[in-house]
PDB file of N, CA and C in Angstrom:
ATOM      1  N   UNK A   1      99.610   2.924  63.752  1.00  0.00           N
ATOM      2  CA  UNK A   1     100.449   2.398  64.804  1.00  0.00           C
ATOM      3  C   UNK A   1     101.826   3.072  64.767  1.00  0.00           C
ATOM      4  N   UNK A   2     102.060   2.964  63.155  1.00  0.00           N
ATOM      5  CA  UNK A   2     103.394   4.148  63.259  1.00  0.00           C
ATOM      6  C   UNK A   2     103.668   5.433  64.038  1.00  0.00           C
ATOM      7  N   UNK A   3     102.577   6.300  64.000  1.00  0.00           N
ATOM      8  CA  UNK A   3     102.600   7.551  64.856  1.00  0.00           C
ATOM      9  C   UNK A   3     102.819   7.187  66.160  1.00  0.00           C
ATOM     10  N   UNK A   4     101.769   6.402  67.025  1.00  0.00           N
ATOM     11  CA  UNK A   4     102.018   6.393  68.178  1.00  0.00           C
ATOM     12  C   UNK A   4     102.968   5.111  68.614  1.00  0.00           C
ATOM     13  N   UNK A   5     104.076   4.664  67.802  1.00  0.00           N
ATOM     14  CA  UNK A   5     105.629   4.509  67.953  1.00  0.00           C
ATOM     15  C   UNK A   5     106.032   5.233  68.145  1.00  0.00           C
ATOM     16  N   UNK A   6     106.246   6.272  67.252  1.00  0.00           N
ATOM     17  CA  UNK A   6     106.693   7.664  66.930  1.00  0.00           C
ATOM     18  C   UNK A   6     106.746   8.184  68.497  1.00  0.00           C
ATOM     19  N   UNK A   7     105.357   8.737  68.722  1.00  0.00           N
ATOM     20  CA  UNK A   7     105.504   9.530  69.998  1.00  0.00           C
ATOM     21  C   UNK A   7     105.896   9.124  70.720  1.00  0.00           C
ATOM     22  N   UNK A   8     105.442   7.779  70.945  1.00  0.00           N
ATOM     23  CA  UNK A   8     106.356   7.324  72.390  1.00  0.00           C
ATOM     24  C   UNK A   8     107.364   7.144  72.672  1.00  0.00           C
ATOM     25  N   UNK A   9     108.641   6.657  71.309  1.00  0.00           N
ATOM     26  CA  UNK A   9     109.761   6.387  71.283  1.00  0.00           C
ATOM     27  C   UNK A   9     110.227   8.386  71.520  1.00  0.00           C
ATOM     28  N   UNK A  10     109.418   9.389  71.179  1.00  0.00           N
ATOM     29  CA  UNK A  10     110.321  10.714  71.372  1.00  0.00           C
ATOM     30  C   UNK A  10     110.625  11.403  72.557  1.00  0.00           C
ATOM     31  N   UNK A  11     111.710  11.754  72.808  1.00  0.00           N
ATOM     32  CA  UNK A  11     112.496  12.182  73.775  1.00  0.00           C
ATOM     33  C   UNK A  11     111.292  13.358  74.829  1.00  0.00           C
ATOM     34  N   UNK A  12     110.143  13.552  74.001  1.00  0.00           N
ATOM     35  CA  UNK A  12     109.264  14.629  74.508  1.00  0.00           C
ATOM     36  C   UNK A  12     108.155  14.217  75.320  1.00  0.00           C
ATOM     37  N   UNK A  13     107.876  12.564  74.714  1.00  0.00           N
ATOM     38  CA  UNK A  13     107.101  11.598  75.505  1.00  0.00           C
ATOM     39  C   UNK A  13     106.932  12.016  77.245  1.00  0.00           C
ATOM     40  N   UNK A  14     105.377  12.467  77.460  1.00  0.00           N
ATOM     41  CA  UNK A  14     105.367  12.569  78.830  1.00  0.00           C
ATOM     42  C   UNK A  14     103.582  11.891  79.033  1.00  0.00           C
ATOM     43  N   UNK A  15     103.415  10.998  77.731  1.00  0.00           N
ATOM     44  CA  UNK A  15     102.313  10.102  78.518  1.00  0.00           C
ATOM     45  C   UNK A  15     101.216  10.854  77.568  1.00  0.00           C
ATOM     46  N   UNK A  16      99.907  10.386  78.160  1.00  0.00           N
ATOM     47  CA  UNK A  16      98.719  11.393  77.312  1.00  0.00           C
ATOM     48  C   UNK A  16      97.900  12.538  78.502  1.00  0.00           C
ATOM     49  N   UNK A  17      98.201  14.063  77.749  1.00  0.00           N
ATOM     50  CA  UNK A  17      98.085  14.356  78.822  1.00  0.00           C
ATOM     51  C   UNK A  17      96.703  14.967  79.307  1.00  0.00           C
ATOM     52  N   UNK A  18      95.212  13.800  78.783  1.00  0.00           N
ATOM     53  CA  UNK A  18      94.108  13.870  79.386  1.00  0.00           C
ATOM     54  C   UNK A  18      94.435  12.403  80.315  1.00  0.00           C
ATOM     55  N   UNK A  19      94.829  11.667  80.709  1.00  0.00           N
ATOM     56  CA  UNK A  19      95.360  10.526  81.087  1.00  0.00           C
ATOM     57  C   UNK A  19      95.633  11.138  82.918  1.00  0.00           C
ATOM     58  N   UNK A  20      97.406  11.850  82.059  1.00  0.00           N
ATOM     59  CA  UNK A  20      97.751  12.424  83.318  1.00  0.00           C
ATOM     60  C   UNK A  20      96.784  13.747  84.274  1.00  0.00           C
ATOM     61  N   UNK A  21      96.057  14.468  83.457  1.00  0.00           N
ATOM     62  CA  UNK A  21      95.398  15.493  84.032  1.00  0.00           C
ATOM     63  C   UNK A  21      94.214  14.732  85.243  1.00  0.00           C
ATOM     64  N   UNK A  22      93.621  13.631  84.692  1.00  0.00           N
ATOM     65  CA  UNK A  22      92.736  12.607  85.546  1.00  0.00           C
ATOM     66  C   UNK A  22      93.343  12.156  86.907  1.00  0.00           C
ATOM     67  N   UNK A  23      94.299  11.806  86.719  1.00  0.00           N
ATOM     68  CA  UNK A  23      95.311  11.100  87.752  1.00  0.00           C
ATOM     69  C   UNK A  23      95.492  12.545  88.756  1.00  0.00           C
ATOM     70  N   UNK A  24      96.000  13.556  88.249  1.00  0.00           N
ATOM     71  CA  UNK A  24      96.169  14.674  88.743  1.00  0.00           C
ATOM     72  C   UNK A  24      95.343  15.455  89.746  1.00  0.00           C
ATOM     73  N   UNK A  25      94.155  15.736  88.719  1.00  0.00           N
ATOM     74  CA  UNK A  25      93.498  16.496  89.222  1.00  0.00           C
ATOM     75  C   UNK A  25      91.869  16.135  89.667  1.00  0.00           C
ATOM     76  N   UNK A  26      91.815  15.226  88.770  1.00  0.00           N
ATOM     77  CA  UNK A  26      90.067  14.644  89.392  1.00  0.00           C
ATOM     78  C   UNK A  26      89.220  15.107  90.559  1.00  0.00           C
ATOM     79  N   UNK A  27      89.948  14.646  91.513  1.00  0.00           N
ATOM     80  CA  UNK A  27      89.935  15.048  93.066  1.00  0.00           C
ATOM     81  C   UNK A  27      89.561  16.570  93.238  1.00  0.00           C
ATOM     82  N   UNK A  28      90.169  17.614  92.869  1.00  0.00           N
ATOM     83  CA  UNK A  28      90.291  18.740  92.812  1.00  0.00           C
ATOM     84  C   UNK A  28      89.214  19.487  91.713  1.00  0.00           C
ATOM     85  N   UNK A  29      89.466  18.842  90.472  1.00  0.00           N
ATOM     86  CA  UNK A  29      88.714  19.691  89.059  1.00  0.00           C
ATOM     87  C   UNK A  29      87.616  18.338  88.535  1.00  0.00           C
ATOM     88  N   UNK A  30      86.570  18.206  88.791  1.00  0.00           N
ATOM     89  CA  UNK A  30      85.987  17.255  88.444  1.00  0.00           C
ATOM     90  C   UNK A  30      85.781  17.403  86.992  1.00  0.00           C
ATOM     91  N   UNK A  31      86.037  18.470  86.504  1.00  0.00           N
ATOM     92  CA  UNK A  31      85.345  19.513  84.584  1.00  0.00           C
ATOM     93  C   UNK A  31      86.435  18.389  84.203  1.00  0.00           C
ATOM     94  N   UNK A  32      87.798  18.201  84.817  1.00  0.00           N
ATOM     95  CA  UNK A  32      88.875  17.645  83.758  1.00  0.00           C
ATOM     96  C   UNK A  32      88.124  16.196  83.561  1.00  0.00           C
ATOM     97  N   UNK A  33      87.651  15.261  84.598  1.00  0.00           N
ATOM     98  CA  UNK A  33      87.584  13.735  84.148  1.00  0.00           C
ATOM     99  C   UNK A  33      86.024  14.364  82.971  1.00  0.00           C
ATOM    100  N   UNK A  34      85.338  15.100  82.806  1.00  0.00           N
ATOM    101  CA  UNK A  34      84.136  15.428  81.871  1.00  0.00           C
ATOM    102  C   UNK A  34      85.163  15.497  80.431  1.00  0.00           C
ATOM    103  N   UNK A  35      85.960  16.582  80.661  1.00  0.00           N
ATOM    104  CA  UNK A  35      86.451  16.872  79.148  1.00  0.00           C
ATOM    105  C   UNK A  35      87.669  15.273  78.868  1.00  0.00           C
ATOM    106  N   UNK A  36      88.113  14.998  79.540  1.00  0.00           N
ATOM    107  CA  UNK A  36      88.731  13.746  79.481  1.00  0.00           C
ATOM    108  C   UNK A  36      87.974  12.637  78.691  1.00  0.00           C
ATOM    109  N   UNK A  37      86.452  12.624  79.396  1.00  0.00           N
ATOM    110  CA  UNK A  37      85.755  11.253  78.746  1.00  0.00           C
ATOM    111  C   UNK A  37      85.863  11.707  77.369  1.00  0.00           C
ATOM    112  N   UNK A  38      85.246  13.518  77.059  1.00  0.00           N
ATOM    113  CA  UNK A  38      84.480  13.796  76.189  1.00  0.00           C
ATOM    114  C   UNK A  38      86.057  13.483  74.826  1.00  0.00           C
ATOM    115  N   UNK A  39      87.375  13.631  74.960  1.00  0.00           N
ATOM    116  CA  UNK A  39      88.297  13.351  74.265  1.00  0.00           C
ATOM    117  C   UNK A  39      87.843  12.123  74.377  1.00  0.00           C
ATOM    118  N   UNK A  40      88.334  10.820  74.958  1.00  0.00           N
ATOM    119  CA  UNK A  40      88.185   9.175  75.082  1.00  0.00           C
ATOM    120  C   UNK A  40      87.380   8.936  73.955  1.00  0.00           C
ATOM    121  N   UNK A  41      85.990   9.688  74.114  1.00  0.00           N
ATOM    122  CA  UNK A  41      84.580   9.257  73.558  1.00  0.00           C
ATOM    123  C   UNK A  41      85.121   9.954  71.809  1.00  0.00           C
ATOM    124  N   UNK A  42      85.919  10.967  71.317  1.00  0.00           N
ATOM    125  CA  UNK A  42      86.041  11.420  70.372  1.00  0.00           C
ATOM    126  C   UNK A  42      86.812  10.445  69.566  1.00  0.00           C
ATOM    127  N   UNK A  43      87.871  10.016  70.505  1.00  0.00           N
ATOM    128  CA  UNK A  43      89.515   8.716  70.080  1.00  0.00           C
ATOM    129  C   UNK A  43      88.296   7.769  69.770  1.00  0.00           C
ATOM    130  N   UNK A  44      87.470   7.426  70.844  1.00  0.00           N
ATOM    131  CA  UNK A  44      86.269   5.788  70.151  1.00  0.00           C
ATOM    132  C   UNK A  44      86.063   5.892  68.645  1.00  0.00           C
ATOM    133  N   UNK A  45      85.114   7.292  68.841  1.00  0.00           N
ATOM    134  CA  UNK A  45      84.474   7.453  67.230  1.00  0.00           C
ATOM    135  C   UNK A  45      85.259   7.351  66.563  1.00  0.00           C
ATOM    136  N   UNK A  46      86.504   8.134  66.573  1.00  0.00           N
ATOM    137  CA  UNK A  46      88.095   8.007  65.151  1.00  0.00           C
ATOM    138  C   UNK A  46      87.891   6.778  65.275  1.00  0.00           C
ATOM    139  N   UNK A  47      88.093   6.032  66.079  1.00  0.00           N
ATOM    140  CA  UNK A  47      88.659   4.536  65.717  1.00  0.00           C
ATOM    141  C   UNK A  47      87.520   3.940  64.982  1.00  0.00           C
ATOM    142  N   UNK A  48      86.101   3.843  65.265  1.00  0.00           N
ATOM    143  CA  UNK A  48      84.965   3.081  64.868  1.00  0.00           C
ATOM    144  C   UNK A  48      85.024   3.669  63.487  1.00  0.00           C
ATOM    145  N   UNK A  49      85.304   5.199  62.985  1.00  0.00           N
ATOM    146  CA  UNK A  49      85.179   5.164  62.037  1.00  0.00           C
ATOM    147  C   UNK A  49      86.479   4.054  60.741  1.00  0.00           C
ATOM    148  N   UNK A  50      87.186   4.098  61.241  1.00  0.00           N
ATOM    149  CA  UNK A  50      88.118   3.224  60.296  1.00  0.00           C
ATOM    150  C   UNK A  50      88.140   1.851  60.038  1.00  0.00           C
ATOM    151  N   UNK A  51      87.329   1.195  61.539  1.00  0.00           N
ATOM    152  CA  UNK A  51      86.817  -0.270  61.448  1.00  0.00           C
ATOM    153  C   UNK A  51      86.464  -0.814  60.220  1.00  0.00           C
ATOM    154  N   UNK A  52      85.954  -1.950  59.991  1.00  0.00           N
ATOM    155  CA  UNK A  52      85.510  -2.651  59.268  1.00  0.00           C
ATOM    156  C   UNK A  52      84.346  -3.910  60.077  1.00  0.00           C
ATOM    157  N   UNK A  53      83.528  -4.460  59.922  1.00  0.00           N
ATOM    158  CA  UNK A  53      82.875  -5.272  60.089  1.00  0.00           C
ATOM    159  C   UNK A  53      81.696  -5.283  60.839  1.00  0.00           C
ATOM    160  N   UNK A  54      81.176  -6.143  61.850  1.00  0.00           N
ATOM    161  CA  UNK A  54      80.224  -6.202  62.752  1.00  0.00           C
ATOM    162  C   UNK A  54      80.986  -5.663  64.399  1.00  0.00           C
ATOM    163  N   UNK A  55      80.281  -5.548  64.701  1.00  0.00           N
ATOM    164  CA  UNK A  55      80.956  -4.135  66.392  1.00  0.00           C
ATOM    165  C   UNK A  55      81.875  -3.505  66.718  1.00  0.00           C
ATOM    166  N   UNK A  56      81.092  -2.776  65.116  1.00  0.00           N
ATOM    167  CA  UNK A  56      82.672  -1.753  65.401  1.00  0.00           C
ATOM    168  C   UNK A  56      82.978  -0.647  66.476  1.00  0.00           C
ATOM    169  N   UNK A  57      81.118  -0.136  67.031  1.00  0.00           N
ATOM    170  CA  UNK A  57      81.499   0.300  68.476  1.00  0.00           C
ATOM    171  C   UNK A  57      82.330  -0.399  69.411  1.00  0.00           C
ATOM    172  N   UNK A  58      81.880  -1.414  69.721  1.00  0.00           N
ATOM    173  CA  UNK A  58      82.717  -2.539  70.523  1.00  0.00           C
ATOM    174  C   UNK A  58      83.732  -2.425  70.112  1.00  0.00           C
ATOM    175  N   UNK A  59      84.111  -2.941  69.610  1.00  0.00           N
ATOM    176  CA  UNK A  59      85.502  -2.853  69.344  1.00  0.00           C
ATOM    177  C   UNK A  59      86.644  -1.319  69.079  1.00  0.00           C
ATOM    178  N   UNK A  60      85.942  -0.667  68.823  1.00  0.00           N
ATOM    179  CA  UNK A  60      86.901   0.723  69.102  1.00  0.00           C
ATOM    180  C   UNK A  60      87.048   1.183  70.293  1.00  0.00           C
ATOM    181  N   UNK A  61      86.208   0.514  71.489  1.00  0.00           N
ATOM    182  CA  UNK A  61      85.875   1.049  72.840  1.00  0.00           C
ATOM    183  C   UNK A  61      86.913   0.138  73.201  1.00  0.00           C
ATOM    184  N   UNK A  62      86.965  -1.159  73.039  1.00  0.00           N
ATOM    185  CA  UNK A  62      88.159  -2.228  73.298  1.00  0.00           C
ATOM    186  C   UNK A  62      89.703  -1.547  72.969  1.00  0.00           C
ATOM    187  N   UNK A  63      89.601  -0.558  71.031  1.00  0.00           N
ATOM    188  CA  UNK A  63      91.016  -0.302  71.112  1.00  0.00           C
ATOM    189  C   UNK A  63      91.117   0.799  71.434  1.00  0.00           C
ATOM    190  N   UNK A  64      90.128   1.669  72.103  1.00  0.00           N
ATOM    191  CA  UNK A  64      91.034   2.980  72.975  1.00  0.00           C
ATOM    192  C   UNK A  64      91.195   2.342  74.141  1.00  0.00           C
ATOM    193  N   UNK A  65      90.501   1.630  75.063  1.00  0.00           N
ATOM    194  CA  UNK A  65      90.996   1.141  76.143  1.00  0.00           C
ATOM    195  C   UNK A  65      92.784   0.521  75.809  1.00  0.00           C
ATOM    196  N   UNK A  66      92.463  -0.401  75.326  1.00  0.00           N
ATOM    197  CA  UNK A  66      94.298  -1.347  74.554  1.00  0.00           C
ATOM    198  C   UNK A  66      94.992   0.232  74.326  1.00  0.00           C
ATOM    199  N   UNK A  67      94.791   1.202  73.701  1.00  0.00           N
ATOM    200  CA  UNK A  67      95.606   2.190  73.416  1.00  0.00           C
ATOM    201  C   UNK A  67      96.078   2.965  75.123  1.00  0.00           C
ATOM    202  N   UNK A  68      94.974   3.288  75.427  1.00  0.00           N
ATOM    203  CA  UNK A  68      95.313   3.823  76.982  1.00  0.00           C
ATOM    204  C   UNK A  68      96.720   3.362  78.031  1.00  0.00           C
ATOM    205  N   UNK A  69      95.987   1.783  77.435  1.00  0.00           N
ATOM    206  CA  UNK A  69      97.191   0.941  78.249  1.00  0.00           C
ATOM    207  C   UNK A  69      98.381   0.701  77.715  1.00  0.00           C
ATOM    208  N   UNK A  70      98.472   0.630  76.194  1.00  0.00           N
ATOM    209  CA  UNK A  70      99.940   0.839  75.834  1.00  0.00           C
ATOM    210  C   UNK A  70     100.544   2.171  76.290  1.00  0.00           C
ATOM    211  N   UNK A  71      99.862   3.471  76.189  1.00  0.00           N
ATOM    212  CA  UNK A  71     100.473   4.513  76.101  1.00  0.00           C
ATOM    213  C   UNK A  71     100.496   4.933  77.490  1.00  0.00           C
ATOM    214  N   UNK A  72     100.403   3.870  79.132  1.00  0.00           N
ATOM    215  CA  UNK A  72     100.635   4.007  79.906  1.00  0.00           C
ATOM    216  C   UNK A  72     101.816   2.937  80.356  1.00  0.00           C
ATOM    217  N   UNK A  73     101.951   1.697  79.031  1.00  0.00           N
ATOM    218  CA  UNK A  73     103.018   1.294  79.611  1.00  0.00           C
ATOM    219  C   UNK A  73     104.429   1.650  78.809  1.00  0.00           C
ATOM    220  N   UNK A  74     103.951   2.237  77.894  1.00  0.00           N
ATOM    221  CA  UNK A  74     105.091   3.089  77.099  1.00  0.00           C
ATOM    222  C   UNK A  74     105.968   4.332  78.266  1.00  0.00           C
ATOM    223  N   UNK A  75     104.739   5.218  78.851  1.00  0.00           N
ATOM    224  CA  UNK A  75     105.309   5.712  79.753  1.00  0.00           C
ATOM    225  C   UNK A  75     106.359   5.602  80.831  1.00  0.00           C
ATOM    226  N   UNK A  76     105.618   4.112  81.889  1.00  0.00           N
ATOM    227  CA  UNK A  76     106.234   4.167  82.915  1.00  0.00           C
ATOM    228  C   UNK A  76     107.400   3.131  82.515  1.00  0.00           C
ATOM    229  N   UNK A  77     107.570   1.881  81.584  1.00  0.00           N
ATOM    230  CA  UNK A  77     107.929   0.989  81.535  1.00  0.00           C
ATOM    231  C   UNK A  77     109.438   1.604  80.089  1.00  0.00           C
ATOM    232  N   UNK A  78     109.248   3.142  79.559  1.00  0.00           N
ATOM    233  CA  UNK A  78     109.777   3.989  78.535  1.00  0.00           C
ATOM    234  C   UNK A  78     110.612   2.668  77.433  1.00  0.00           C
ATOM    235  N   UNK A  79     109.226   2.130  76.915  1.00  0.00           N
ATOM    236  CA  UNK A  79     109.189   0.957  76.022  1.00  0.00           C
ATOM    237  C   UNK A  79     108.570   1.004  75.218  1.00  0.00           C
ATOM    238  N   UNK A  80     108.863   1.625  73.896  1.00  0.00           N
ATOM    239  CA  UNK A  80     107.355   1.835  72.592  1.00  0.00           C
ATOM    240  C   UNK A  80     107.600   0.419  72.206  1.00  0.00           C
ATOM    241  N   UNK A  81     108.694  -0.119  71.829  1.00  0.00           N
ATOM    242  CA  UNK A  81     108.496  -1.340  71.084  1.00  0.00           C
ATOM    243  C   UNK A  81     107.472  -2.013  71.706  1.00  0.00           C
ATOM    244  N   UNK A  82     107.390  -2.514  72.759  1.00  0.00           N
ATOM    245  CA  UNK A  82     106.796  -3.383  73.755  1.00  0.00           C
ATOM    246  C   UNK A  82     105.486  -2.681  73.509  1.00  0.00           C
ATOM    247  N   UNK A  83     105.172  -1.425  73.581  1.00  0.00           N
ATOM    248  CA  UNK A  83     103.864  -1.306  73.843  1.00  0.00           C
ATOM    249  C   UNK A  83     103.292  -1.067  72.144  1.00  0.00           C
ATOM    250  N   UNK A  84     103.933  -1.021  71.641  1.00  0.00           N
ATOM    251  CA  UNK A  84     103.308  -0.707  70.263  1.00  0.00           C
ATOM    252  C   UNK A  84     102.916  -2.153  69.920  1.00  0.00           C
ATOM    253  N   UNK A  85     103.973  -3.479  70.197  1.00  0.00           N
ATOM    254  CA  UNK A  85     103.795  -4.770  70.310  1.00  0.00           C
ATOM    255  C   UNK A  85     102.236  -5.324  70.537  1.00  0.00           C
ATOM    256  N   UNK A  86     102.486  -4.669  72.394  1.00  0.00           N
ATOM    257  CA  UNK A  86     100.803  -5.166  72.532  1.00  0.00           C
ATOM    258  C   UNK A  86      99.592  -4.629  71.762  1.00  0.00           C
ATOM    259  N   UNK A  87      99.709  -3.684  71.867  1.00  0.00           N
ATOM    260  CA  UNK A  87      98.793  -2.724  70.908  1.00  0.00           C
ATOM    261  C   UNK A  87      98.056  -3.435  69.800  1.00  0.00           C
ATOM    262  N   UNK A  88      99.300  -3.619  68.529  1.00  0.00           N
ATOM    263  CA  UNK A  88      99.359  -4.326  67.423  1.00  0.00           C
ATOM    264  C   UNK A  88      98.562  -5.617  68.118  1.00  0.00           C
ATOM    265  N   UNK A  89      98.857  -6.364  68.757  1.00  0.00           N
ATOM    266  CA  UNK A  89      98.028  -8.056  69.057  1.00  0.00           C
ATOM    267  C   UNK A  89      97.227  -7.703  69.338  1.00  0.00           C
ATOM    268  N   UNK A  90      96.911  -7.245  70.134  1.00  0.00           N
ATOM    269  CA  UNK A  90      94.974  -6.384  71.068  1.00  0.00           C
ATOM    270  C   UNK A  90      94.313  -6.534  69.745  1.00  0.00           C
ATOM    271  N   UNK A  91      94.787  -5.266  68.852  1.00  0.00           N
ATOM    272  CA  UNK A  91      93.662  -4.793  67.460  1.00  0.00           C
ATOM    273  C   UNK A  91      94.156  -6.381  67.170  1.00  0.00           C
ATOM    274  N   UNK A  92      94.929  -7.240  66.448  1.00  0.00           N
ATOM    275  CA  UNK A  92      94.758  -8.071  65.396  1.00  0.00           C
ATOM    276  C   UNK A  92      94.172  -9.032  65.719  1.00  0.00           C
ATOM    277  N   UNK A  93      94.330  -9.726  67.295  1.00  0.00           N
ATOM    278  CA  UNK A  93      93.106 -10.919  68.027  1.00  0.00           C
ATOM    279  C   UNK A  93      91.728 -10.109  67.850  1.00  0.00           C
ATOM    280  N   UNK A  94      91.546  -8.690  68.154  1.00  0.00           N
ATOM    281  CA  UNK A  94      89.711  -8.443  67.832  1.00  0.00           C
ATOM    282  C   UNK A  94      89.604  -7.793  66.713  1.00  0.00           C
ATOM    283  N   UNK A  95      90.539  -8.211  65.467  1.00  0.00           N
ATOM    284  CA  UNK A  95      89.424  -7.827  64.139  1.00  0.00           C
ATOM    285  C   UNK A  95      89.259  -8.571  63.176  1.00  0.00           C
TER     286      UNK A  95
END
């Protein structure tokens, strides 16, 4: 959770940019929302691997989604506390 404080609180913070490339370009480059999932689907596995317990697929699919959304309201809302906040409750209510 420290790191992605880190990034978001840095002055270089411009969001995640398979996130923004979707928003962007979808319409236009359909390859980007493919390589987009195929990152998403890579962030799941990192996360499932560090889990602990019973669904840990489930539940890593739950915290890249929760991550997505902090690190979109970190963006527009340029609030890590707040979003590192939610973040932190998301993972600690589902584990």
């Amino acid at each position: 959770m420290r790191a992605l404080h880190e990034w978001w609180a840095s002055p270089s913070f411009r969001g995640c940019a398979f996130l923004n490339a979707v928003v962007e370009l979808a319409g236009a480059q359909p390859e980007v929302v493919a390589l987009s999932q195929q990152h998403k689907a890579q962030m799941t596995a990192a996360i499932a691997q560090v889990l602990r317990g019973p669904l840990r697929a489930e539940r890593a699919a739950r915290a890249t989604l929760a991550a997505d959304g902090a690190i979109l309201h970190a963006q527009v809302h340029q609030n890590p506390d707040a979003a590192a906040s939610l973040l932190e409750a998301l993972l600690r209510a589902d584990g």
